[in-house]
C-alpha atoms as a PDB file:
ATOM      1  CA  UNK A   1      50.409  -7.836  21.464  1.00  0.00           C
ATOM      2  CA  UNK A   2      53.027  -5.738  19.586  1.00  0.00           C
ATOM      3  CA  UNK A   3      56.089  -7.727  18.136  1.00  0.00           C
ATOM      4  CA  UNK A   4      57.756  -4.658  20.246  1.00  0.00           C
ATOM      5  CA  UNK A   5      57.250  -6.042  23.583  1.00  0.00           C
ATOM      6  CA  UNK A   6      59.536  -7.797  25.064  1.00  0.00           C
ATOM      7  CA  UNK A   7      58.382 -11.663  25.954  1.00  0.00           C
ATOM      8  CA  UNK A   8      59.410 -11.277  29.379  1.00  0.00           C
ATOM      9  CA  UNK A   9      57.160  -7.812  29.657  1.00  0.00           C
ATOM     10  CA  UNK A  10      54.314  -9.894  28.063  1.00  0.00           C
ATOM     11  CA  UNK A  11      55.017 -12.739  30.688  1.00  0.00           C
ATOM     12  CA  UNK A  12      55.047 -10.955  33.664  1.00  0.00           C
ATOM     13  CA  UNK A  13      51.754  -8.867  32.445  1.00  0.00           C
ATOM     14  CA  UNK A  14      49.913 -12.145  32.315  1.00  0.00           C
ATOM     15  CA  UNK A  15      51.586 -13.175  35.754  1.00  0.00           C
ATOM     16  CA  UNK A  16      50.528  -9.903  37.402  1.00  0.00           C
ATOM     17  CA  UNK A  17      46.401 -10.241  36.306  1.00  0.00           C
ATOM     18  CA  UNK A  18      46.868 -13.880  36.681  1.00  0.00           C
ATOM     19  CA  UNK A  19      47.887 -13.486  40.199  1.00  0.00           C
ATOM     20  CA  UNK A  20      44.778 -11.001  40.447  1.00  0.00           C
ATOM     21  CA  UNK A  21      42.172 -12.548  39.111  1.00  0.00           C
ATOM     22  CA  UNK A  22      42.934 -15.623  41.568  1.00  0.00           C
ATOM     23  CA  UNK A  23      42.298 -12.989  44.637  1.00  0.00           C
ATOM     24  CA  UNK A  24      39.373 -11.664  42.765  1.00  0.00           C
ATOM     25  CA  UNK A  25      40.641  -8.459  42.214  1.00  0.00           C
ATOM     26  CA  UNK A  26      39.704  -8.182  38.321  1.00  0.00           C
ATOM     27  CA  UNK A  27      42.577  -9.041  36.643  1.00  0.00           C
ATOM     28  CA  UNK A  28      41.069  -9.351  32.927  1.00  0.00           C
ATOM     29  CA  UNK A  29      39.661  -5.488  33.651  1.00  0.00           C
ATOM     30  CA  UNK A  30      43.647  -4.708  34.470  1.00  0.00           C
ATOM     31  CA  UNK A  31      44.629  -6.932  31.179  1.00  0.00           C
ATOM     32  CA  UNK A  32      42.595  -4.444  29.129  1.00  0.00           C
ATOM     33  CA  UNK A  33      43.681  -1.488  30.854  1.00  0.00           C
ATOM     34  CA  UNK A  34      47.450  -2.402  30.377  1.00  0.00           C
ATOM     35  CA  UNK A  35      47.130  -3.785  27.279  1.00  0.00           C
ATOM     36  CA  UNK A  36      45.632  -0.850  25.862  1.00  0.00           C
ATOM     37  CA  UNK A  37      47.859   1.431  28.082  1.00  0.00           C
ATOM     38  CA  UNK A  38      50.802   0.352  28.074  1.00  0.00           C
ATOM     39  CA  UNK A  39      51.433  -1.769  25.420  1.00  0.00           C
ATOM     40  CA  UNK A  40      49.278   0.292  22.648  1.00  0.00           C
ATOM     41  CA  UNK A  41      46.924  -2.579  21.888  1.00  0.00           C
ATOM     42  CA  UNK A  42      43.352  -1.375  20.136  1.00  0.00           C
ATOM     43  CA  UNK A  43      40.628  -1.435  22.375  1.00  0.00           C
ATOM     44  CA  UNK A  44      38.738  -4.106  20.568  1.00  0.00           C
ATOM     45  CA  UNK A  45      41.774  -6.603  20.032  1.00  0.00           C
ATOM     46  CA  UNK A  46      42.272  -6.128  24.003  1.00  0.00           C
ATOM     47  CA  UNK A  47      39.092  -7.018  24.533  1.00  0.00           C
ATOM     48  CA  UNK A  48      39.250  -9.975  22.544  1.00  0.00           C
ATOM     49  CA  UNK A  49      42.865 -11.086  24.323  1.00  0.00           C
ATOM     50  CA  UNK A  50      40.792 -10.609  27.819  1.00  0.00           C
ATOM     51  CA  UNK A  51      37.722 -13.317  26.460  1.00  0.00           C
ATOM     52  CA  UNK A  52      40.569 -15.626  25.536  1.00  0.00           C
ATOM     53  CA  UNK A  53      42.455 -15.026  28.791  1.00  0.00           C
ATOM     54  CA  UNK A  54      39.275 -15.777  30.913  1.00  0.00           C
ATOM     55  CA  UNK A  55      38.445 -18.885  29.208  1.00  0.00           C
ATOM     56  CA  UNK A  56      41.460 -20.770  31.328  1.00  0.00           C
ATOM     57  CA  UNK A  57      41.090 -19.115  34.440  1.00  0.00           C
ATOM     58  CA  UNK A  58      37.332 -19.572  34.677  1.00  0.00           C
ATOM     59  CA  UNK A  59      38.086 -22.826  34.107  1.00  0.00           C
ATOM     60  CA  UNK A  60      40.217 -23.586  36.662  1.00  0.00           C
ATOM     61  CA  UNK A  61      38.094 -22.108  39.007  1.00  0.00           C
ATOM     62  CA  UNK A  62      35.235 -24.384  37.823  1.00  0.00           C
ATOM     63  CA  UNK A  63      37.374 -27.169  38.384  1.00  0.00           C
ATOM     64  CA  UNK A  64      38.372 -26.271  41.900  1.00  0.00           C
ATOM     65  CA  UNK A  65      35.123 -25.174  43.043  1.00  0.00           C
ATOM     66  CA  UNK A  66      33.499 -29.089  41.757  1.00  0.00           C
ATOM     67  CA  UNK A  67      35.967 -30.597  43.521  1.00  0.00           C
ATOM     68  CA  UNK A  68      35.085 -29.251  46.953  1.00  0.00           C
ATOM     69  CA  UNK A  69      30.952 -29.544  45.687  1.00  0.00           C
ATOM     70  CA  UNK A  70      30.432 -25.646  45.711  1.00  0.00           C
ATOM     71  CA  UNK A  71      28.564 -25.232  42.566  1.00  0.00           C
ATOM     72  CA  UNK A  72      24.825 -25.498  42.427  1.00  0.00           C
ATOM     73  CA  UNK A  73      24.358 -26.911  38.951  1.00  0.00           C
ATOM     74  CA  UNK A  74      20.849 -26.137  38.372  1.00  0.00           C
ATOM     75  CA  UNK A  75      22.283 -21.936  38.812  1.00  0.00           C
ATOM     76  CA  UNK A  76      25.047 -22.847  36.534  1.00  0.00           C
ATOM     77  CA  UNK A  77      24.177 -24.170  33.912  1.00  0.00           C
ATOM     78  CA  UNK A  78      21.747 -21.747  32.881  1.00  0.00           C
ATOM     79  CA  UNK A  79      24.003 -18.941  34.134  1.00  0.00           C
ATOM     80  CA  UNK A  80      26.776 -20.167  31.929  1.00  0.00           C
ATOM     81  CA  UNK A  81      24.647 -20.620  28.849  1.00  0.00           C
ATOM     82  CA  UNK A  82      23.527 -16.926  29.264  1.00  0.00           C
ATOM     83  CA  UNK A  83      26.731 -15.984  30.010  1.00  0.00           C
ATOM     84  CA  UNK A  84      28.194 -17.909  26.873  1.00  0.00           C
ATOM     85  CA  UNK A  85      25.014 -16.253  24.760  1.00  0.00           C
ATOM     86  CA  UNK A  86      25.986 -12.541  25.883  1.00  0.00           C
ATOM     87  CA  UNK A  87      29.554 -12.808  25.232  1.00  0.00           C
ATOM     88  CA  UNK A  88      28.845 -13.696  21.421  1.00  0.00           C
ATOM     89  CA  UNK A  89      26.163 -11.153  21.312  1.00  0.00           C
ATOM     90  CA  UNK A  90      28.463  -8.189  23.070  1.00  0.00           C
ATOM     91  CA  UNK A  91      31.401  -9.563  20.452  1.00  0.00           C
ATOM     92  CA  UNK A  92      29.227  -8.518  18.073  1.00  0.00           C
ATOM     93  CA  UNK A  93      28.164  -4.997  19.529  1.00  0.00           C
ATOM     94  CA  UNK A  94      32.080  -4.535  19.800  1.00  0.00           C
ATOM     95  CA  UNK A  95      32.907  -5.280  16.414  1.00  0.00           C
ATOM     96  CA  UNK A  96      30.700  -3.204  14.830  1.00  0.00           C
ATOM     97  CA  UNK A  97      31.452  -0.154  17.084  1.00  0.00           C
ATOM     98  CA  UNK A  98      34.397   2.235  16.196  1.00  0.00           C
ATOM     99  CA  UNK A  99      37.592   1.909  18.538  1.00  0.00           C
ATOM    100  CA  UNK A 100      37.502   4.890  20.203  1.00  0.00           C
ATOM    101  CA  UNK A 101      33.917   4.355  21.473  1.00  0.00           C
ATOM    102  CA  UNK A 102      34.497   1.241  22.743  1.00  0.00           C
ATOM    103  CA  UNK A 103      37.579   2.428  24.761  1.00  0.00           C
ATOM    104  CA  UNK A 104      35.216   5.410  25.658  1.00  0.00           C
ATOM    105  CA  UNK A 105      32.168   2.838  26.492  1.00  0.00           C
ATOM    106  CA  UNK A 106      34.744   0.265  28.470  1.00  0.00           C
ATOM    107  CA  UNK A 107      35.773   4.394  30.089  1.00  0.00           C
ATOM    108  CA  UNK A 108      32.392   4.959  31.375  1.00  0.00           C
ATOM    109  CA  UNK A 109      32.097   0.665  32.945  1.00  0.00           C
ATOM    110  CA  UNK A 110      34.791   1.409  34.805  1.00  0.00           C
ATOM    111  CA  UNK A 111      33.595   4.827  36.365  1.00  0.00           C
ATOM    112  CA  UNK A 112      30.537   3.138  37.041  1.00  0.00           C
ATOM    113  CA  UNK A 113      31.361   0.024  38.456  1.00  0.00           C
ATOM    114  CA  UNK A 114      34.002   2.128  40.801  1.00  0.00           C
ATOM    115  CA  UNK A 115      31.804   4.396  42.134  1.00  0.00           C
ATOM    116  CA  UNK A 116      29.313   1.537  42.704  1.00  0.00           C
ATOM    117  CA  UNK A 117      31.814  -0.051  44.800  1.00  0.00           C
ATOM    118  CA  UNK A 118      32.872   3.090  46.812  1.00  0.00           C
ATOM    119  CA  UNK A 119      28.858   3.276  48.070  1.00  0.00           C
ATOM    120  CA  UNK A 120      28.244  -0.339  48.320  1.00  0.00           C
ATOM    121  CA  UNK A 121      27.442  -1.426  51.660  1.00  0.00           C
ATOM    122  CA  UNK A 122      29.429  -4.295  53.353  1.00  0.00           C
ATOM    123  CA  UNK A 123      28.078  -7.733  53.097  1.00  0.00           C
END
């Protein structure tokens, strides 16, 4: 993040999404978008921050979710490996891309993933 911002903006930023993300709202997507936003971050660097910020949370979740025996490990495992596999692969993608596509790309997931949400049946 800029030297510009103030810690206590920078704090209460990672408050807000962290507060988020525990009601499953998507607080790394809001990290990006405020990073980027409002604090003039580059796209990819914003990215980068929201793979470092998700490393914790996911964690904690993990944790949580063992101790009450709600993970099936034989999903997991593999799901995390591909999960781990993508994310170095997509780092990739991103780093080779130029800024303003990937903010333009990022854009477009957004759109799509909102409108998919607006016609989404309840479960």
């Amino acid at each position: 993040m800029p030297d510009t911002v103030s810690p206590c903006a920078k704090f209460l930023l990672a408050a807000a999404t962290g507060v988020l993300s525990g009601f499953g709202i998507g607080g790394g997507t809001l990290l990006v978008i405020a990073l980027v936003f409002l604090f003039g971050v580059e796209q990819r660097a914003a990215q980068g921050a929201n793979l470092w910020y998700f490393f914790p949370t996911a964690a904690a979740s993990l944790a949580v979710h063992a101790k009450k025996n709600r993970i099936a490990w034989r999903v997991f495992l593999p799901a995390a490996a591909a999960g781990v596999l993508a994310a170095l692969l997509s780092s990739r993608a991103a780093g080779a891309l130029e800024g303003t596509l990937l903010r333009r790309l990022f854009g477009l997931l957004l759109a799509y993933t909102g409108v998919r949400e607006l016609f989404a049946g309840k479960k």
